[in-house]
C-alpha atoms as a PDB file:
ATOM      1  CA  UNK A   1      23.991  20.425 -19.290  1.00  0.00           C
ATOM      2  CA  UNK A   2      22.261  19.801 -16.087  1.00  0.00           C
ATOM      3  CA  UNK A   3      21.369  16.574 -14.639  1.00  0.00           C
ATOM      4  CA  UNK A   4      18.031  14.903 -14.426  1.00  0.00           C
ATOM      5  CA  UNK A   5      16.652  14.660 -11.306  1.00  0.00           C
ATOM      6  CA  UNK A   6      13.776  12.410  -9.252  1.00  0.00           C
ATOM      7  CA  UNK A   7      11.215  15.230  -9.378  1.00  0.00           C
ATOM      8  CA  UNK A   8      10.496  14.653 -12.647  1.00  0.00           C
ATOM      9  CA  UNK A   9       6.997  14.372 -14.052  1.00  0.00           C
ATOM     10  CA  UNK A  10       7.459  10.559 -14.880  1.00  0.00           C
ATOM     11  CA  UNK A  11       9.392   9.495 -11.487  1.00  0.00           C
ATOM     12  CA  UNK A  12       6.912  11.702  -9.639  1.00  0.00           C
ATOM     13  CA  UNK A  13       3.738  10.193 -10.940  1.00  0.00           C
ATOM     14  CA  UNK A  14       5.425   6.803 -10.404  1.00  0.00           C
ATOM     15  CA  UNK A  15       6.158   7.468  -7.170  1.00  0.00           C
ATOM     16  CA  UNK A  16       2.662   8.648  -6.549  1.00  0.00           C
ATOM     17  CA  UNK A  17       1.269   5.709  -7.574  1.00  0.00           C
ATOM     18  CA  UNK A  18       3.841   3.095  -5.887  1.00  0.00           C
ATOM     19  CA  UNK A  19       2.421   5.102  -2.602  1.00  0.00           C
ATOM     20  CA  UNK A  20      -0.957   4.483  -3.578  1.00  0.00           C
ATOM     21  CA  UNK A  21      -0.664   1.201  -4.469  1.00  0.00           C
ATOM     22  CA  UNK A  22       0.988   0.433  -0.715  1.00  0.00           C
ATOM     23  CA  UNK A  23      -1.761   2.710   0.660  1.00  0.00           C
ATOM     24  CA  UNK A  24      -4.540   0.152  -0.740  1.00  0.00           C
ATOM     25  CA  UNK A  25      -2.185  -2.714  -0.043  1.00  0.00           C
ATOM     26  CA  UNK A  26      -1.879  -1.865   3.569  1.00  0.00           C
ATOM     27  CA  UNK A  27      -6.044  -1.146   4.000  1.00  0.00           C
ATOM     28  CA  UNK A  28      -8.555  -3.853   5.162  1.00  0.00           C
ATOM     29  CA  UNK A  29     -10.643  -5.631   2.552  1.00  0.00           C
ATOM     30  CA  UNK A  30     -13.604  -3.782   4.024  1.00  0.00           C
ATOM     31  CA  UNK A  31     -12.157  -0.422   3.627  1.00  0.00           C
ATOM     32  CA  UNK A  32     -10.979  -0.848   0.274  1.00  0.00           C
ATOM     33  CA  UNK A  33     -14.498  -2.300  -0.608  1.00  0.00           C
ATOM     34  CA  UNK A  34     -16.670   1.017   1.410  1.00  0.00           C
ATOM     35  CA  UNK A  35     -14.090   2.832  -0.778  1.00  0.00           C
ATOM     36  CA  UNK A  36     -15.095   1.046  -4.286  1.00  0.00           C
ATOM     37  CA  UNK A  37     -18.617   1.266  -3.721  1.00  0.00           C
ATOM     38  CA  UNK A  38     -18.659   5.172  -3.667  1.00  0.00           C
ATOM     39  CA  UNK A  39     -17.148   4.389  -7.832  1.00  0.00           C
ATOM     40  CA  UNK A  40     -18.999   4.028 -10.869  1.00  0.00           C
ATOM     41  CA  UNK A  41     -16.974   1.402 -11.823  1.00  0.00           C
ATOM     42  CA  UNK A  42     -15.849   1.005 -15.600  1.00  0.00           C
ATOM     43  CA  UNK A  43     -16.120  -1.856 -17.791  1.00  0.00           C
ATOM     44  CA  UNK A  44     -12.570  -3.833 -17.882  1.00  0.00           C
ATOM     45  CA  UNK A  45     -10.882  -6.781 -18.195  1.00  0.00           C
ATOM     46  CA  UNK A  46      -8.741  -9.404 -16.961  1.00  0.00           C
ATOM     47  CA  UNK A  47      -5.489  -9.311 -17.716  1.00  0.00           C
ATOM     48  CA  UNK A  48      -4.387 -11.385 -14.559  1.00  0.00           C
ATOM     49  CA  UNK A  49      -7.758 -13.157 -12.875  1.00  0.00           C
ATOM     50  CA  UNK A  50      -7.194 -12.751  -8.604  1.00  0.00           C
ATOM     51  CA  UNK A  51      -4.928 -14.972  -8.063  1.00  0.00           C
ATOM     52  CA  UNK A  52      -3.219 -16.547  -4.393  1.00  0.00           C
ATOM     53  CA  UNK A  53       0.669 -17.661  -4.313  1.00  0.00           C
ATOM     54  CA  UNK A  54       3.396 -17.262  -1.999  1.00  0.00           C
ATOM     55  CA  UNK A  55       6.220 -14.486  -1.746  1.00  0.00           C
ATOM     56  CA  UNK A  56       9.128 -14.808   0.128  1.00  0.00           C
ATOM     57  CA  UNK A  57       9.675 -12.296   2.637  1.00  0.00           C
ATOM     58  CA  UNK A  58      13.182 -11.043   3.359  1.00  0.00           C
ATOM     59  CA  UNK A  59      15.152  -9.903   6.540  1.00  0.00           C
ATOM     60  CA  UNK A  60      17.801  -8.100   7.887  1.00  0.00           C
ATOM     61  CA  UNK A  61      19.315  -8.431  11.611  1.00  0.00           C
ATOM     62  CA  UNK A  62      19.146  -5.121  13.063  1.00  0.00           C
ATOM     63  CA  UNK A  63      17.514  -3.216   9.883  1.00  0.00           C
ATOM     64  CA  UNK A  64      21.212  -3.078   8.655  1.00  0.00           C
ATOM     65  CA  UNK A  65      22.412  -6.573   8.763  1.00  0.00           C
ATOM     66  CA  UNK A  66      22.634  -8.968   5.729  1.00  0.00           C
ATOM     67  CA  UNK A  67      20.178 -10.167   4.333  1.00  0.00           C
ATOM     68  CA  UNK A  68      18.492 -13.379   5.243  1.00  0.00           C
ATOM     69  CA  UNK A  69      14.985 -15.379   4.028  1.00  0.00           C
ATOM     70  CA  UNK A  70      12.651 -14.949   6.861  1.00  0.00           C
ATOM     71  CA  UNK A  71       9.630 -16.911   5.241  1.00  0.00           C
ATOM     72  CA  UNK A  72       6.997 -17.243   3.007  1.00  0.00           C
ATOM     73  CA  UNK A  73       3.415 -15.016   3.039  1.00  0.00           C
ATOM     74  CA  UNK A  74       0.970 -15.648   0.896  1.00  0.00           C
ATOM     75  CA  UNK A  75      -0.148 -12.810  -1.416  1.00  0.00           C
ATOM     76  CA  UNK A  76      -3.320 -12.279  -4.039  1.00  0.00           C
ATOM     77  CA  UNK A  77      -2.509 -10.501  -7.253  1.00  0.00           C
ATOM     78  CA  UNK A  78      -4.511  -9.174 -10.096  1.00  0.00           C
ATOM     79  CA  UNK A  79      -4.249  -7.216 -13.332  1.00  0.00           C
ATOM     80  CA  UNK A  80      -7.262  -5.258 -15.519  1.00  0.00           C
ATOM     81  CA  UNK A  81      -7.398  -3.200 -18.088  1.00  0.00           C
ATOM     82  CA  UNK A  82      -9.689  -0.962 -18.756  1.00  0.00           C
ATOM     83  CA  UNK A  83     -11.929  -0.459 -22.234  1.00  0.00           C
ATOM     84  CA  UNK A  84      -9.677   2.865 -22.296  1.00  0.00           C
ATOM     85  CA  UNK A  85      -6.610   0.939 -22.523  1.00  0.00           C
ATOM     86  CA  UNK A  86      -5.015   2.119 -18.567  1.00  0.00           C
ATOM     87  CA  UNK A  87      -3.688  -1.068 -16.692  1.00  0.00           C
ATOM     88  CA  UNK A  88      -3.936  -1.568 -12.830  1.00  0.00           C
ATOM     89  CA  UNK A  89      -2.183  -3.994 -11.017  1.00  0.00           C
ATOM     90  CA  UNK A  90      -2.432  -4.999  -7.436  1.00  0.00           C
ATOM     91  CA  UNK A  91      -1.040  -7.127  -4.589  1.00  0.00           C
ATOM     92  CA  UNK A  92      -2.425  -7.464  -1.442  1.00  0.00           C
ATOM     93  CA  UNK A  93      -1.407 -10.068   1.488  1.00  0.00           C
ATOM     94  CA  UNK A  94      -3.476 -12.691   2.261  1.00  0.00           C
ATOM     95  CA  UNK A  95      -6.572 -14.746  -0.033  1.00  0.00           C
ATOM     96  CA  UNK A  96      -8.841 -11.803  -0.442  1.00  0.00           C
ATOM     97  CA  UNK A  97      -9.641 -11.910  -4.235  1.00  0.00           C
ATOM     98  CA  UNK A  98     -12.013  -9.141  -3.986  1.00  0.00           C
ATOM     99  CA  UNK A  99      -9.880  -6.618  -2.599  1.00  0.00           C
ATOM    100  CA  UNK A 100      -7.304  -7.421  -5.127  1.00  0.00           C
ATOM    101  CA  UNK A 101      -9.485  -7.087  -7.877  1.00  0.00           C
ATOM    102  CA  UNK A 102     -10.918  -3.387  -6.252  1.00  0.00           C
ATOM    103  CA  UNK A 103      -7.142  -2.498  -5.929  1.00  0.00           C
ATOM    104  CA  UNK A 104      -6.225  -3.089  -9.528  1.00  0.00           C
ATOM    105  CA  UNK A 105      -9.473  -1.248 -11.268  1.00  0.00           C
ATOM    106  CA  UNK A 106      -8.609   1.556  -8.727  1.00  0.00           C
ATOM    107  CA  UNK A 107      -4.738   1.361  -9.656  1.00  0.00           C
ATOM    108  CA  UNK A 108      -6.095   1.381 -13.440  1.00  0.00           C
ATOM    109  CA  UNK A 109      -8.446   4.470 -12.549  1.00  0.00           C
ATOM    110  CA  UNK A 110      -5.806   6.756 -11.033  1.00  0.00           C
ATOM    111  CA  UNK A 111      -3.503   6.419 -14.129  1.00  0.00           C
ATOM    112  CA  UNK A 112      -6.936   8.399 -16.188  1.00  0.00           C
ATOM    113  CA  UNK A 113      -5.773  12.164 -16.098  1.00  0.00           C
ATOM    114  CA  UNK A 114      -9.907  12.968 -15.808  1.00  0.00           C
ATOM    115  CA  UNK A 115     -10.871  10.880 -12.217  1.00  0.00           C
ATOM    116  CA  UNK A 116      -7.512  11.050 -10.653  1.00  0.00           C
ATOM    117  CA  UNK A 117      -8.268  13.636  -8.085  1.00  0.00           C
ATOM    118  CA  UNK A 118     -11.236  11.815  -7.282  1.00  0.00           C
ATOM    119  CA  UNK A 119      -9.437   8.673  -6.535  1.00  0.00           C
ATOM    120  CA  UNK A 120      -6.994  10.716  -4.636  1.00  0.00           C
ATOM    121  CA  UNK A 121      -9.906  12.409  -2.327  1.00  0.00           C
ATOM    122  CA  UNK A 122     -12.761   9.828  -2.462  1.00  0.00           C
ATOM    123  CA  UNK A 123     -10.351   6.614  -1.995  1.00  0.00           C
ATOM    124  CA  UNK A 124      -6.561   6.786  -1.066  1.00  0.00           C
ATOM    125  CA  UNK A 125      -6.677  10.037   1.335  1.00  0.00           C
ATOM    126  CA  UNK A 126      -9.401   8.294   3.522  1.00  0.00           C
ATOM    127  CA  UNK A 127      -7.087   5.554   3.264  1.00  0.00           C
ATOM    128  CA  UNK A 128      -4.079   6.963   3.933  1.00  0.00           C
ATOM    129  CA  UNK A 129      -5.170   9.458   7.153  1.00  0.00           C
ATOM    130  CA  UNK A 130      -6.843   5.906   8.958  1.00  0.00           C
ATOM    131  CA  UNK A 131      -3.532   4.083   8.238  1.00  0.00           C
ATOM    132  CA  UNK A 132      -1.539   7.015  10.071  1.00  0.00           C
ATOM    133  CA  UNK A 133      -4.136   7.573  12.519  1.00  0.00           C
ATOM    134  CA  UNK A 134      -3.872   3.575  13.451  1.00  0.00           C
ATOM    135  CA  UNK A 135      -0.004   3.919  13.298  1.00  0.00           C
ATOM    136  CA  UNK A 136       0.053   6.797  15.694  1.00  0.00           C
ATOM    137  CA  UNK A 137      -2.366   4.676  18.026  1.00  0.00           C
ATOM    138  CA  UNK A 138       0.189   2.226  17.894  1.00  0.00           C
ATOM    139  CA  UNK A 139       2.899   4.593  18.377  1.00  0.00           C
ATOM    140  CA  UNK A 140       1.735   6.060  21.437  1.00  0.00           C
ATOM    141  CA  UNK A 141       0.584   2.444  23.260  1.00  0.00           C
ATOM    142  CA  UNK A 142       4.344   1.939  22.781  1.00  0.00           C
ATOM    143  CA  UNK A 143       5.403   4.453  24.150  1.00  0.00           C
ATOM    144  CA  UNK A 144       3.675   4.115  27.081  1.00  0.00           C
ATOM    145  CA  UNK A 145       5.559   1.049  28.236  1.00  0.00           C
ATOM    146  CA  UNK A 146       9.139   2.790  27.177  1.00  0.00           C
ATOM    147  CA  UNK A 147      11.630   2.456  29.851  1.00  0.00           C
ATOM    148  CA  UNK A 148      14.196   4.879  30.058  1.00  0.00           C
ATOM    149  CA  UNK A 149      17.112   3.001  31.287  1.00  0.00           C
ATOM    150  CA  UNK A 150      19.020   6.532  31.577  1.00  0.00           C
ATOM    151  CA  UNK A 151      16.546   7.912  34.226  1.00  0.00           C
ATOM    152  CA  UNK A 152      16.695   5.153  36.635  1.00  0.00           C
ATOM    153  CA  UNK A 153      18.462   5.759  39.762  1.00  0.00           C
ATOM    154  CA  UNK A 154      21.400   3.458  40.785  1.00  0.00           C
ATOM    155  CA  UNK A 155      21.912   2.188  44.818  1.00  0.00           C
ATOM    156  CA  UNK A 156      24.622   1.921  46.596  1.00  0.00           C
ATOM    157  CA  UNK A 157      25.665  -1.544  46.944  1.00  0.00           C
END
């Protein structure tokens, strides 16, 4: 008997999308739109109209500590279908109904076996390599201001 293990083609293709769908979650409303327009986008419809409510947003001391509420964000979500029966769902911080919408028809497009490497390379790569890009930016401004309590010299007092 042998055991099942994460790599398989249903956790894989769910993974792939979960990191998708935080790829287009983490993007500006203006990149996910530039992104859209390069689409011919499919008739759908509305499962879930854009809609704005809050989530609350959980904590830990440390990274490791137990858990604790830290507050409430506010969060659009949105559900289509398409005419070829694949459902997209989206949630992206913030009021931007637009985005949300975009998110969820381009959630609903990657699940179609026939455009999804074209949603991969046209949309979430772009994505994805300006996110990292704007991480490492980050990254190295930090980094900059790093002091190295180790390397400092003590006096004699």
């Amino acid at each position: 008997m042998t055991e099942a293990t994460s790599t398989t083609p249903i956790d894989g293709a769910a993974g792939i999308r979960q990191k998708n769908m935080a790829t287009l979650a983490a993007a500006s409303p203006e990149a996910v739109a530039e992104r859209f327009e390069t689409l011919s986008p499919p008739s759908y419809e509305l499962v879930r109209q854009p809609e704005t409510g809050l989530v609350m947003v959980r904590g830990r001391m440390g990274g490791t500590g137990r858990p604790f509420n830290l507050g409430e964000v506010t969060v659009t979500r949105c559900v289509v279908r398409l005419d070829t029966g694949e459902t997209g769902s989206a949630y992206a911080l913030g009021r931007n109904k637009t985005k949300a919408l975009q998110s969820a028809v381009i959630d609903a497009l990657w699940q179609r076996s026939e455009v999804r490497a074209q949603i991969e390379t046209d949309i979430i790569a772009p994505l994805a390599d300006a996110q990292s890009g704007e991480k490492e930016s980050v990254r190295s401004e930090t980094e900059a201001t790093k002091v190295n309590f180790f390397t400092m010299v003590r006096g004699d007092n």
